[in-house]
Protein backbone atom coordinates (compact mmCIF):
# COMPACT_ATOMS: atom_id res chain seq x y z
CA UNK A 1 -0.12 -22.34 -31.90
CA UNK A 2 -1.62 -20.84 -34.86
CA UNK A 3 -3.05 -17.39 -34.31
CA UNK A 4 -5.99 -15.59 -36.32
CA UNK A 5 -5.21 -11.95 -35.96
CA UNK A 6 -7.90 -9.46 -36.27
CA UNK A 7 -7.06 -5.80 -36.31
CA UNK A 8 -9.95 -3.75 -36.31
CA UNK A 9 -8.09 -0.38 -35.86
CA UNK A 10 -9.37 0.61 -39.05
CA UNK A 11 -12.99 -0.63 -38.34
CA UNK A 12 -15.87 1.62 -39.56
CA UNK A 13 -16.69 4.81 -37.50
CA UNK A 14 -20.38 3.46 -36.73
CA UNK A 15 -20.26 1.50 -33.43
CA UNK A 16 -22.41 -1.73 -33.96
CA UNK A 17 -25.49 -1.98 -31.79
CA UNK A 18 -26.29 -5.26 -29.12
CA UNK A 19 -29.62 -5.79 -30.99
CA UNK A 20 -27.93 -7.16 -34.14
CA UNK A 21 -26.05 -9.99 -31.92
CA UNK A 22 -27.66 -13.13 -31.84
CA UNK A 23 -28.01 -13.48 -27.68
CA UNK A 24 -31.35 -14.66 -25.88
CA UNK A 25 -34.07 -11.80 -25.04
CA UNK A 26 -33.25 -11.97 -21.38
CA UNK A 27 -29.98 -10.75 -22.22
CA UNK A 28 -30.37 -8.24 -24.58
CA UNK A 29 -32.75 -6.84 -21.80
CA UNK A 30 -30.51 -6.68 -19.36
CA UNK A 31 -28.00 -5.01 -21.31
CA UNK A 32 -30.96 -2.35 -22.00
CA UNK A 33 -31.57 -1.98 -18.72
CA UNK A 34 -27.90 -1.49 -17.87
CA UNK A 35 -28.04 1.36 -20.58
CA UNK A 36 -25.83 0.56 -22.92
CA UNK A 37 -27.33 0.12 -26.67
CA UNK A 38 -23.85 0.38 -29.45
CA UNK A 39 -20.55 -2.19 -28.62
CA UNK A 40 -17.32 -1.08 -28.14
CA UNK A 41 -14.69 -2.35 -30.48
CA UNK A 42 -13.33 -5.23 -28.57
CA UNK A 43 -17.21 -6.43 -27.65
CA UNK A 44 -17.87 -6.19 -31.36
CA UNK A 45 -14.96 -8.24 -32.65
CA UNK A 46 -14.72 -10.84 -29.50
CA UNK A 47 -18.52 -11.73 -28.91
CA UNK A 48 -19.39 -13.13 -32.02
CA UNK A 49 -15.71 -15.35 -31.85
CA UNK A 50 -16.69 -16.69 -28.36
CA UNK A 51 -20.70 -17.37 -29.50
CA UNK A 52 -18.40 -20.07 -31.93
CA UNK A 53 -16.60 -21.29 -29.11
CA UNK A 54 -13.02 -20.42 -29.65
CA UNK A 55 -10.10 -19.71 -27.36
CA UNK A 56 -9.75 -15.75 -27.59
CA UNK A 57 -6.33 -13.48 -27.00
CA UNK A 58 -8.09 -9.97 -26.27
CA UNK A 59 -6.31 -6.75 -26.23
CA UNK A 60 -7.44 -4.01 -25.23
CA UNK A 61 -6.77 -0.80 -23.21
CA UNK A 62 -8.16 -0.55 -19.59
CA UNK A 63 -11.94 0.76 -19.75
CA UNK A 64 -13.17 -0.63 -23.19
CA UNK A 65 -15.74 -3.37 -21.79
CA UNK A 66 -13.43 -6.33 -21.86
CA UNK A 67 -15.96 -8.03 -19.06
CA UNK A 68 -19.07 -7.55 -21.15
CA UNK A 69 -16.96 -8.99 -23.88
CA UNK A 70 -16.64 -12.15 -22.40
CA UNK A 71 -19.27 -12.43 -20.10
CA UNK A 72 -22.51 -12.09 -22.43
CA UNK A 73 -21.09 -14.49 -24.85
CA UNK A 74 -20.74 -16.92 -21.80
CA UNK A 75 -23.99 -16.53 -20.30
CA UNK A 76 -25.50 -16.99 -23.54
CA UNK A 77 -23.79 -20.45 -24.10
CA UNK A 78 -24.66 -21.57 -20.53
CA UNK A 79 -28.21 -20.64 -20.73
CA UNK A 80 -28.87 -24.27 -22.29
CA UNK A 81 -27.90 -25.50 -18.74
CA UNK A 82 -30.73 -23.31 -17.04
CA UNK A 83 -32.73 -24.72 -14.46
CA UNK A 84 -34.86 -23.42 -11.46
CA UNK A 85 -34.16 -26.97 -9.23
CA UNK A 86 -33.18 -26.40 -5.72
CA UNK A 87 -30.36 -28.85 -5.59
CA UNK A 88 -26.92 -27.94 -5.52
CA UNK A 89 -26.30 -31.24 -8.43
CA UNK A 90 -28.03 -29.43 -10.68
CA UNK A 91 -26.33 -26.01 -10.80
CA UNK A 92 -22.26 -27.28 -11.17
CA UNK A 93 -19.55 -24.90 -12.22
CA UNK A 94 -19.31 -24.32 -15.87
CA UNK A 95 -17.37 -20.67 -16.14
CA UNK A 96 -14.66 -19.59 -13.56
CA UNK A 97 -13.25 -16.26 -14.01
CA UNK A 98 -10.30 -15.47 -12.47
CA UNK A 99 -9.25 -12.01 -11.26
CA UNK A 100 -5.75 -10.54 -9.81
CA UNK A 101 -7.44 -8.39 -7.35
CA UNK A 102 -9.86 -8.40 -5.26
CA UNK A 103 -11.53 -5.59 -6.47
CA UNK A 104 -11.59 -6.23 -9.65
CA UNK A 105 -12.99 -9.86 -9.13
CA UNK A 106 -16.19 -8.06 -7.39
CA UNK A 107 -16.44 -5.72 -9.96
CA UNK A 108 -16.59 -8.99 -13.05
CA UNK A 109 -19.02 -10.29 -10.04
CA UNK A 110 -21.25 -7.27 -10.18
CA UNK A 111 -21.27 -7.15 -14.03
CA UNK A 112 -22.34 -10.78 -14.23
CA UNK A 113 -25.08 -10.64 -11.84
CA UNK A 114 -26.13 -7.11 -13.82
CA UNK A 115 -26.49 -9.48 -16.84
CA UNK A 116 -28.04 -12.74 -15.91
CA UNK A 117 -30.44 -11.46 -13.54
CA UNK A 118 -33.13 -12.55 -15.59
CA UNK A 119 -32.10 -15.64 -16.00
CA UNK A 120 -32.10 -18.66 -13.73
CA UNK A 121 -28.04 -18.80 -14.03
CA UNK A 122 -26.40 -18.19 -10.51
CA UNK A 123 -23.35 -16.77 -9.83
CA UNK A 124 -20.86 -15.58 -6.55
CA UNK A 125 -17.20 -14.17 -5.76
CA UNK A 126 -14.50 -15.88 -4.20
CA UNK A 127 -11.61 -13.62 -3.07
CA UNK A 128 -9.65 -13.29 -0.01
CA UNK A 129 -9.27 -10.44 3.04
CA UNK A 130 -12.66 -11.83 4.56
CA UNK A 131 -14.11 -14.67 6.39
CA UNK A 132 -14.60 -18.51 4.22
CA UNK A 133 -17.58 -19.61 5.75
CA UNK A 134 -20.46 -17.19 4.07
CA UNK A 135 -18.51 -18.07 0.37
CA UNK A 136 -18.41 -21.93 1.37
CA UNK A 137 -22.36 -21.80 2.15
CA UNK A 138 -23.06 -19.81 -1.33
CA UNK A 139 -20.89 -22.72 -3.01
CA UNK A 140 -22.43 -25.51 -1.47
CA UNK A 141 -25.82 -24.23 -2.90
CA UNK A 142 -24.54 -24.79 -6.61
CA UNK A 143 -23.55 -22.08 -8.85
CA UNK A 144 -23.37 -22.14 -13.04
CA UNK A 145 -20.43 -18.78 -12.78
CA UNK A 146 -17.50 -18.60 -9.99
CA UNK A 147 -15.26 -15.06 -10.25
CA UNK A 148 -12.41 -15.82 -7.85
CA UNK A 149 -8.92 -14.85 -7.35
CA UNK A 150 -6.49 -17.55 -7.24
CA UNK A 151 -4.92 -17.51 -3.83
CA UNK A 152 -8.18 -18.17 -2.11
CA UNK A 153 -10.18 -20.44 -4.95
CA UNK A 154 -7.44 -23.03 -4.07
CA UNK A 155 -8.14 -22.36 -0.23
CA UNK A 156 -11.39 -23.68 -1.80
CA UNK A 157 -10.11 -26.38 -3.70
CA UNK A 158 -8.18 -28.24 -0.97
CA UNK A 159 -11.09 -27.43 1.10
CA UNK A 160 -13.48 -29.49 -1.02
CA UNK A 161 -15.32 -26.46 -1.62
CA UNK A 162 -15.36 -26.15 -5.24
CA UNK A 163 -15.38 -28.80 -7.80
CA UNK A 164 -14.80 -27.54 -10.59
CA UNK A 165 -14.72 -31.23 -12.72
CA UNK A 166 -17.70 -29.73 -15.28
CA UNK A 167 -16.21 -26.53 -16.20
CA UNK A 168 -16.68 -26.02 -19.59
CA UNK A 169 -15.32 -21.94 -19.84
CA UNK A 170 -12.14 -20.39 -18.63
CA UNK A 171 -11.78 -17.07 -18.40
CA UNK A 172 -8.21 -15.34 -17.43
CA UNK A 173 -8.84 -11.44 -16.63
CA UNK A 174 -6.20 -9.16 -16.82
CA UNK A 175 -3.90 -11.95 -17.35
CA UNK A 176 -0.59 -9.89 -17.32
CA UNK A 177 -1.05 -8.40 -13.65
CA UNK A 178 -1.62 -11.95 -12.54
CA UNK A 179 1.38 -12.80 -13.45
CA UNK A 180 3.01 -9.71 -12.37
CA UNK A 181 2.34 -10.47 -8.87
CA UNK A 182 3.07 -13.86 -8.85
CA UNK A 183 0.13 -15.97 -9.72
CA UNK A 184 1.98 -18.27 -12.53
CA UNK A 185 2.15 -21.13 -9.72
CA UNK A 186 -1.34 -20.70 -8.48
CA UNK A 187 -3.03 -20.27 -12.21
CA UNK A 188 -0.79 -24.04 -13.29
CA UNK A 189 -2.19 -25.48 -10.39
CA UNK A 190 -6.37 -24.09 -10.82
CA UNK A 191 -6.03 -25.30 -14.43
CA UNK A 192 -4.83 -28.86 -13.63
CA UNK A 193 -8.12 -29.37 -11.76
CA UNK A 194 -10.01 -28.41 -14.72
CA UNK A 195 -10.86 -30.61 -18.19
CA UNK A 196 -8.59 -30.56 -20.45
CA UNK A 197 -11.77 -30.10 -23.18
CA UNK A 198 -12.43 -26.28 -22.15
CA UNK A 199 -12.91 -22.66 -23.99
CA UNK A 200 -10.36 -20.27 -22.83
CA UNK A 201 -10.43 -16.50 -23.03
CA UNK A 202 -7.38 -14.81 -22.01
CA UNK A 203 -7.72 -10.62 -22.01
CA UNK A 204 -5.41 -8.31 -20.67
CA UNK A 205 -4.21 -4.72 -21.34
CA UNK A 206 -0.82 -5.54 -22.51
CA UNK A 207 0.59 -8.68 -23.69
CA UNK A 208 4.44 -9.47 -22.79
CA UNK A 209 6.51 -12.53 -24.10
CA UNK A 210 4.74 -14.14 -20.72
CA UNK A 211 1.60 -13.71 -21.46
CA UNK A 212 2.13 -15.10 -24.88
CA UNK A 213 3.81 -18.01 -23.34
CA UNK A 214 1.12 -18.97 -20.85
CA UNK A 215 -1.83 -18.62 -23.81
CA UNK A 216 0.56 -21.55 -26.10
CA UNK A 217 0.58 -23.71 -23.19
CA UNK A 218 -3.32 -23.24 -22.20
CA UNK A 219 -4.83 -21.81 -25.58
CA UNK A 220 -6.32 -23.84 -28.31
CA UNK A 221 -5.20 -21.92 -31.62
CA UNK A 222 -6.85 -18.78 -30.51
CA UNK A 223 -7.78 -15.38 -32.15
CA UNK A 224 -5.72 -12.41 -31.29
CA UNK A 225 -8.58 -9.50 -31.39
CA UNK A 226 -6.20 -6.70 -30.55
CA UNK A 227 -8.99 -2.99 -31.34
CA UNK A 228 -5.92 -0.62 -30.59
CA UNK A 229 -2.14 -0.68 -30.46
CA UNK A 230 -1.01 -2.67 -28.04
CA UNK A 231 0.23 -0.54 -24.78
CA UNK A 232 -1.68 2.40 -26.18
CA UNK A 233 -3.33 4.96 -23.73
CA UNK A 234 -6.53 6.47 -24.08
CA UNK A 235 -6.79 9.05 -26.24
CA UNK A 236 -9.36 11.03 -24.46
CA UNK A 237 -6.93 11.66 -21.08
CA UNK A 238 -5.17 14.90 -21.14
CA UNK A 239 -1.52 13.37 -20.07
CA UNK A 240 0.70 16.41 -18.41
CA UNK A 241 4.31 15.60 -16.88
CA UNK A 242 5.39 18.23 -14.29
CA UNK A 243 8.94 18.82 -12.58
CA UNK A 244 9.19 19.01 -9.04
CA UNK A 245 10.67 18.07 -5.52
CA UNK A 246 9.46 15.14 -3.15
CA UNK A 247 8.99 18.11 -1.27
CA UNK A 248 6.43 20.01 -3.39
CA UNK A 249 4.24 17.10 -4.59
CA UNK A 250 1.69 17.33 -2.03
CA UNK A 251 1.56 21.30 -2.33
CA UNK A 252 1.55 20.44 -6.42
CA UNK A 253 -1.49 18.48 -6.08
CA UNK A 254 -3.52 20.66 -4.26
CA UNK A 255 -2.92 23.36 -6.25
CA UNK A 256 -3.60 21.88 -9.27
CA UNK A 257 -6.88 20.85 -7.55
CA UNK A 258 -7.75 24.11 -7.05
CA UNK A 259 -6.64 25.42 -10.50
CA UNK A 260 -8.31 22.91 -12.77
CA UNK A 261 -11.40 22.89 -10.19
CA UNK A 262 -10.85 19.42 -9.81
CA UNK A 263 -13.71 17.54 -7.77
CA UNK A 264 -12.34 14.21 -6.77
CA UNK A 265 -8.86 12.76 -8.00
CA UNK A 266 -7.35 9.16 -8.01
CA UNK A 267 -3.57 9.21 -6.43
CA UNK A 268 -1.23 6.82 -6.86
CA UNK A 269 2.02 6.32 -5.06
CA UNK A 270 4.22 3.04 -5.15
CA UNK A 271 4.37 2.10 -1.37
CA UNK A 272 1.54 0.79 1.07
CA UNK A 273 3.52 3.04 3.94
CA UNK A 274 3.28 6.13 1.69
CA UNK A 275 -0.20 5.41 0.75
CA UNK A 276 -1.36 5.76 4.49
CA UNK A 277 0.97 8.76 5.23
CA UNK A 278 -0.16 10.77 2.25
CA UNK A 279 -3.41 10.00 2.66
CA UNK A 280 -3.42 11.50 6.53
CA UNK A 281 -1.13 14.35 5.05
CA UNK A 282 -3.67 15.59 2.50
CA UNK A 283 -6.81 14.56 5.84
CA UNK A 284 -5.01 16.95 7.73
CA UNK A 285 -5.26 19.81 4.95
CA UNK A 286 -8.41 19.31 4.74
CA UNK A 287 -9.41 16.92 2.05
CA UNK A 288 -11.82 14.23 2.56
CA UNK A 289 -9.02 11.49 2.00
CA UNK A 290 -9.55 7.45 2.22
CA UNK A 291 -6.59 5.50 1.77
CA UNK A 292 -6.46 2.20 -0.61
CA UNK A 293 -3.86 -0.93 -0.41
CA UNK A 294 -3.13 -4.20 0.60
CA UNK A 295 -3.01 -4.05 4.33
CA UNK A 296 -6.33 -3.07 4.71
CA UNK A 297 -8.58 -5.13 4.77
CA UNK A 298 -11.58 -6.16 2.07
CA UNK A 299 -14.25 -4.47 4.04
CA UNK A 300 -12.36 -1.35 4.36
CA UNK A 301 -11.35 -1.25 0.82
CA UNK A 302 -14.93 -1.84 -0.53
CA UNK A 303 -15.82 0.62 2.04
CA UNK A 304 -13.24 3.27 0.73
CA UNK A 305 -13.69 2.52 -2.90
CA UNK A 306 -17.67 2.79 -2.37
CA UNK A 307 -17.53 5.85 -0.71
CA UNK A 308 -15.19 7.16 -3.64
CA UNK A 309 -17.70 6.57 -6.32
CA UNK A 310 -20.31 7.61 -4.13
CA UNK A 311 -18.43 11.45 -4.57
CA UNK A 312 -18.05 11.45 -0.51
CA UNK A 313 -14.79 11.72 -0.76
CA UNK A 314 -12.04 13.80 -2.30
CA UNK A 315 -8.89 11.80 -2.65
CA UNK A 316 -8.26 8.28 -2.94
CA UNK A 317 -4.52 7.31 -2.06
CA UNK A 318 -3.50 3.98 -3.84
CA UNK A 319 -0.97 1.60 -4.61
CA UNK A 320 -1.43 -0.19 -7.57
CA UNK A 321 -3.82 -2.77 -6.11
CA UNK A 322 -6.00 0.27 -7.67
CA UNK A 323 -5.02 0.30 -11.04
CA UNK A 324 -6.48 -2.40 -13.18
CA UNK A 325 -10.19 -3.14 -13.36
CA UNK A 326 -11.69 -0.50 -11.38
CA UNK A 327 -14.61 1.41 -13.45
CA UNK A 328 -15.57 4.68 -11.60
CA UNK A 329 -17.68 6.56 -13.30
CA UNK A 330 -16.76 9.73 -15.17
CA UNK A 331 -13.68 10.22 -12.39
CA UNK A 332 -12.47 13.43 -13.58
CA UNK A 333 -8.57 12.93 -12.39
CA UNK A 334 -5.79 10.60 -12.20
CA UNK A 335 -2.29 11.38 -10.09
CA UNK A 336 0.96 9.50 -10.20
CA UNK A 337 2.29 11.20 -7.32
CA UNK A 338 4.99 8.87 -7.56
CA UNK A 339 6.12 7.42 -10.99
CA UNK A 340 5.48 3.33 -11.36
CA UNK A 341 8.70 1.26 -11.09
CA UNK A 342 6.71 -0.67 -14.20
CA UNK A 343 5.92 1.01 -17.61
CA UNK A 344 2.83 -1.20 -18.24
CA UNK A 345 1.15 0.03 -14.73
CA UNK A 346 1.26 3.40 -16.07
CA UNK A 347 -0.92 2.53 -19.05
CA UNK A 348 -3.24 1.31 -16.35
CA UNK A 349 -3.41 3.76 -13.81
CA UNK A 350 -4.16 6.29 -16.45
CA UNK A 351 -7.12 4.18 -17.75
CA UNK A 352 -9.14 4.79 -14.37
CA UNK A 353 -9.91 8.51 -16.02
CA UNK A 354 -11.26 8.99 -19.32
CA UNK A 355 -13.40 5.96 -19.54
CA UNK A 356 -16.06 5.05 -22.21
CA UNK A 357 -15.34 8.29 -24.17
CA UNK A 358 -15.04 10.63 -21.32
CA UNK A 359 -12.52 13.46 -20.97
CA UNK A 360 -9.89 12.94 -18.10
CA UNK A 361 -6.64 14.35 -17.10
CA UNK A 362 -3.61 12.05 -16.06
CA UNK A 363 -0.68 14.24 -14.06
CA UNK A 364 2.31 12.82 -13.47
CA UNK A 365 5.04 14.80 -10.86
CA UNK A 366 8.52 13.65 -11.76
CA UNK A 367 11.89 14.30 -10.13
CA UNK A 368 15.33 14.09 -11.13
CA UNK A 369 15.18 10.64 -9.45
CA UNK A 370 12.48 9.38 -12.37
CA UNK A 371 14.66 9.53 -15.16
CA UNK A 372 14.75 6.03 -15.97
CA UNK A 373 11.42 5.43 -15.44
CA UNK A 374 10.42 7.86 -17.93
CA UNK A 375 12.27 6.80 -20.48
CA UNK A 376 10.62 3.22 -20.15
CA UNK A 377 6.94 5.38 -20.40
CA UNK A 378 8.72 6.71 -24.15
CA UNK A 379 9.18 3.54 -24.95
CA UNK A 380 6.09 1.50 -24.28
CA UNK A 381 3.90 4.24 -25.06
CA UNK A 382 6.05 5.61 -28.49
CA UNK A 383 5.38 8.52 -27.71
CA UNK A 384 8.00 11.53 -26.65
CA UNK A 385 7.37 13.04 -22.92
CA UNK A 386 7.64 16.24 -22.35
CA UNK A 387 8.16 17.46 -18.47
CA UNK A 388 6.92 21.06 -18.11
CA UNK A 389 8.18 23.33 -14.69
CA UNK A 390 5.25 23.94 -12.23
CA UNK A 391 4.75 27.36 -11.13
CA UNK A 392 3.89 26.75 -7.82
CA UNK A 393 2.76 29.59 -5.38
CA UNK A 394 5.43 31.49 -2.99
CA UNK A 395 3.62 30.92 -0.04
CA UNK A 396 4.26 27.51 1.55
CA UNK A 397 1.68 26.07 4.04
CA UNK A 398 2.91 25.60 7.55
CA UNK A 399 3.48 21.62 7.90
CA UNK A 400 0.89 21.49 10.74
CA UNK A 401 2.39 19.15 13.82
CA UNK A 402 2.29 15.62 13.85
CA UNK A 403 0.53 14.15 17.14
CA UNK A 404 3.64 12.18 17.90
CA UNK A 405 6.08 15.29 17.61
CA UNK A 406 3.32 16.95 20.17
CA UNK A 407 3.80 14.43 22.52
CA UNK A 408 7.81 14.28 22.22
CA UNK A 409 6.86 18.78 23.06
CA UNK A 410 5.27 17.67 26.17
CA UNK A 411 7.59 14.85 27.01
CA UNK A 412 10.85 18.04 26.70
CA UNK A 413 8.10 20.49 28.65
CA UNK A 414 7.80 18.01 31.05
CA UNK A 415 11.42 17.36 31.31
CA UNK A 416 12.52 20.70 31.52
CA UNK A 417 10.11 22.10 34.15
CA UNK A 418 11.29 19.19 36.42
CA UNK A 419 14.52 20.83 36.02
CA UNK A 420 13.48 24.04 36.46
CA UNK A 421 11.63 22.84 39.44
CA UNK A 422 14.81 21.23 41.26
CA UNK A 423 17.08 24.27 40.54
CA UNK A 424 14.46 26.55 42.09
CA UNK A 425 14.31 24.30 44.86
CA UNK A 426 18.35 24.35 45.39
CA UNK A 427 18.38 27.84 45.27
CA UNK A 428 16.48 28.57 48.25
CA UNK A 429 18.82 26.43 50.00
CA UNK A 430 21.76 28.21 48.40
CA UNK A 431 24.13 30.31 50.61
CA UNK A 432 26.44 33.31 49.69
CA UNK A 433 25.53 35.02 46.77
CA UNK A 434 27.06 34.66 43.34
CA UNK A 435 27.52 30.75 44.10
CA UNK A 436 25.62 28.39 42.51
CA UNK A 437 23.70 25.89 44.84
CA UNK A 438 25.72 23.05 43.31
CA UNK A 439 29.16 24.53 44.52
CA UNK A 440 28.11 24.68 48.02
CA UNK A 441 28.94 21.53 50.54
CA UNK A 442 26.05 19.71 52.22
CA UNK A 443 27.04 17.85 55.11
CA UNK A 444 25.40 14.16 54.45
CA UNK A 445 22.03 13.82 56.37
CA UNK A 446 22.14 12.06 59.48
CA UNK A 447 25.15 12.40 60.45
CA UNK A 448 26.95 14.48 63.25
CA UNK A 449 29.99 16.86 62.17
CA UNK A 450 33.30 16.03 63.21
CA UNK A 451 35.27 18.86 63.52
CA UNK A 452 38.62 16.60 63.22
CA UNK A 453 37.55 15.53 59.48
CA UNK A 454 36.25 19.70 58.85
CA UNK A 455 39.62 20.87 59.62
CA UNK A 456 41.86 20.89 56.51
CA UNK A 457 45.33 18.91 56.71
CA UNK A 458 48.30 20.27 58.50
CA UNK A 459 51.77 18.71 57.59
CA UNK A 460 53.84 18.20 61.00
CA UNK A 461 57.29 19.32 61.50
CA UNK A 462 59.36 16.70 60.12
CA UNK A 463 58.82 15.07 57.14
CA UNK A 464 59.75 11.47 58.19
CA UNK A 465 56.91 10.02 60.81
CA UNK A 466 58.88 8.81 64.04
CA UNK A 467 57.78 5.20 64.24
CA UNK A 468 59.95 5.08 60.44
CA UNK A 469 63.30 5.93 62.26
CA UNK A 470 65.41 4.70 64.83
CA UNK A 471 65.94 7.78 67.38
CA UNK A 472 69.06 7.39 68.97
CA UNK A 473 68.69 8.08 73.61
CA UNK A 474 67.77 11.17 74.12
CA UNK A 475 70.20 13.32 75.84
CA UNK A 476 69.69 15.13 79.37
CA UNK A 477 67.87 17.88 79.19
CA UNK A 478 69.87 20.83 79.71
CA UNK A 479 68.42 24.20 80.29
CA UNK A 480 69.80 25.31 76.38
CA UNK A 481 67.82 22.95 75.34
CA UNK A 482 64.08 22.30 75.71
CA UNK A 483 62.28 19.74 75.90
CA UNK A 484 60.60 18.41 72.57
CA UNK A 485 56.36 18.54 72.36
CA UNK A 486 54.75 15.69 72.27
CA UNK A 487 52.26 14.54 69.41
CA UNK A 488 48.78 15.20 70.73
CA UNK A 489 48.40 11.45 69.16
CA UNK A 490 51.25 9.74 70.09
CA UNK A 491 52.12 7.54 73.22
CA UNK A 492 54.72 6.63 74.83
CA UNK A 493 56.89 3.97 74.64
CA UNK A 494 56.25 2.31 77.87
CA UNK A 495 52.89 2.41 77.58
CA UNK A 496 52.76 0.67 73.98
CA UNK A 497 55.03 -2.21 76.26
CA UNK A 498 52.70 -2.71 78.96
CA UNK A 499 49.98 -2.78 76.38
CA UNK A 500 51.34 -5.74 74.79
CA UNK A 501 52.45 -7.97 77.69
CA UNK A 502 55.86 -6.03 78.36
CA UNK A 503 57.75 -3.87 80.34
């Protein structure tokens, strides 16, 4: 692979406009329309490289119109293919655009309807979380541009859904966090199904030894626009490190709320779990608080996320499912509650604040724990981190009960007035005083007393019982000596004989 690299880090201060690029009418009006009138740097450099049809390597930092980059350029190749027929034959798939996330895939979605609505060019998303049968109808009736994620496009594919035999541009979006999570397999086996006579675009944030790898084995000798240093974060977000306990995050991020008057914030934390327990943690102190990860499912993340841009609510708790793609509009605040177990998905989760030249603030609250973690930050970033203590205030908010510690309360209450209860109950039964009911005897109920088994044992006489020894005759009784007492038990011996048969 030979590579054309363009660095445009030292390109001229004035931003080139849309008019000057040679794109149909429709388009340049719907770029109008969309309000946006001078490129960015990586639109400048990779639009007029794809209007030649090469295979492009973009990178970029998160929030620099990478999807305008490579979807006017598209459109405006495919517009040759326009048609108004009804028949599904007539509108095949020529671009697919694949997406990590889901969100991100509806966002290129939105973008690309934004820009070819005046244009007889149809388009839809693919993505999973929701049902097959609405996306199977809106692919049956033909469309020039599929956005998809990979896991359900092939649910497509072996479905006979999509064919995707006349594709004629590949787009790979955010190319690194595909394969981050795992998409290598799925991405070999979507680009087997497609001609091998293609234009690919590959753009991502970052680009790793992988991501070089996968664009020699899929990329015709493309060009390597890179418009800033690679891994670089945005200038324009104010990036503060703060020491603290696990403890005091949640009372840290409040307060820095309050102090930096803070209207809506982005929070990221590193576990689905701790996603939907922070989120009710900071509901309960009264912040309007949606949570934002992979169990939930796509409704209720579009849901959330809409409602988030829409400014009605306060926090949005995410994993990283959040970080890459998502454009929300001048979001004032980004939190890394917890720091990322990856460098690179720092780099991104910073990137949802101080987008297309806005100011933003990233805040990062580190423990003793993060060390390591930090230290990978230094390195990809080049830059030194400095962690400052956070005066936080003396007075601590009472944790406010959990609803399933209030039940285990009642549970004990319940418990211990039963207990209560019984005792009282004994203790009207109890007799002398200064005895516990417990120590007193209670004769078994229904039964009579037996005075024999009441009366405590009395040892007799002798030692040895007198059926164990052989008493020699007694002697005549003699007036000196008396007569020995019967047992009250005992018989005698002539009556045992006559009993048993004798004399």
């Amino acid at each position: 692979m030979s590579d054309t690299d363009i660095d445009t880090r030292d390109a001229a201060a004035a931003a080139p406009l849309f008019s000057t690029l040679p794109l149909d009418p429709k388009l340049l009006r719907a770029v109008a329309e969309s309000g946006y009138t001078a490129m960015t740097p990586i639109q400048a450099k990779a639009i007029p490289i794809v209007l030649e049809g090469r295979d492009v390597m973009g990178a970029a930092q998160t929030g620099t119109g990478k999807t305008a980059a490579f979807t006017l350029p598209l459109l405006q190749r495919m517009l040759r293919h326009e048609n108004a027929s009804m028949s599904p034959a007539r509108h095949p798939v020529r671009a697919l655009v694949l997406a990590p996330t889901r969100e991100l895939a509806d966002q290129v979605a939105a973008n690309v309807a934004k820009y070819a609505k005046h244009s007889q060019l149809r388009s839809t998303v693919v993505f999973g979380g929701i049902d097959m049968k609405p996306q199977t109808e809106e692919l049956r009736k033909g469309v020039e541009v599929l956005i998809a994620t990979p896991g359900r496009l092939l649910d497509h594919i072996e479905a006979k859904n999509a064919v995707l035999n006349q594709v004629e541009y590949v787009v790979l979006d955010e190319a690194d966090r595909m394969l981050d999570i795992g998409f290598l397999p799925d991405l070999q086996r979507i680009l087997s199904y497609l001609p091998k006579q293609r234009q690919t675009l590959l753009f991502s944030a970052t680009f790793s030894p992988e991501i070089k790898r996968l664009a020699a084995s899929y990329l015709q000798e493309p060009v390597t626009v890179e418009v800033a240093r690679p891994n670089a974060t945005a200038s324009t977000v104010e990036q503060r490190f703060y020491s603290v306990t696990d403890d005091d995050k949640r009372r840290a991020v409040r307060q820095l709320l309050e102090r930096r008057e803070l209207s809506q914030a982005l929070v990221f934390v590193n576990s689905k779990l701790g996603a939907a327990r922070l989120a009710r943690s900071f509901e309960r102190d009264g912040l309007n608080t949606q949570a934002l990860h992979g169990d939930k499912s796509q409704d209720e993340r579009l849901k959330a996320l809409a409602a988030f841009k829409a400014g009605e609510v306060d926090l949005l708790v995410a994993t990283d499912v959040a970080a890459r793609g998502l454009d929300i509009t001048d979001l004032p605040a980004v939190f890394n509650f917890d720091v990322p177990f990856h460098a690179e998905d720092y780099v991104h989760r910073i990137g949802r604040t101080g987008r297309a030249g806005a100011s933003g603030l990233a805040v990062t609250l580190v423990t003793r724990d993060d060390a390591r973690m930090i230290s990978d930050i230094e390195k990809l970033i080049k830059k030194k981190i400095e962690i400052e203590p956070l005066d936080l205030d003396d007075e601590r908010p009472r944790r406010p009960r959990r609803r399933d510690d209030g039940e285990r309360d009642e549970g004990r209450r319940d418990v211990r007035e039963a207990r209560s209860s019984r005792e009282r109950r004994d203790g009207d039964r109890a007799s002398p005083r200064g005895t516990t009911p417990w120590s007193v005897p209670i004769a078994p109920r229904g039964l009579p007393a037996d005075p024999f088994f009441d009366r405590p044992y009395e040892p007799s006489g002798s030692g040895d019982a007198s059926w164990e020894k052989s008493a020699p005759a007694a002697p005549a009784a003699t007036a000196a000596a008396p007569a020995r007492p019967a047992s009250a038990v005992a018989r005698s011996r002539r009556k045992v004989a006559s009993l048993l048969g004798g004399r």
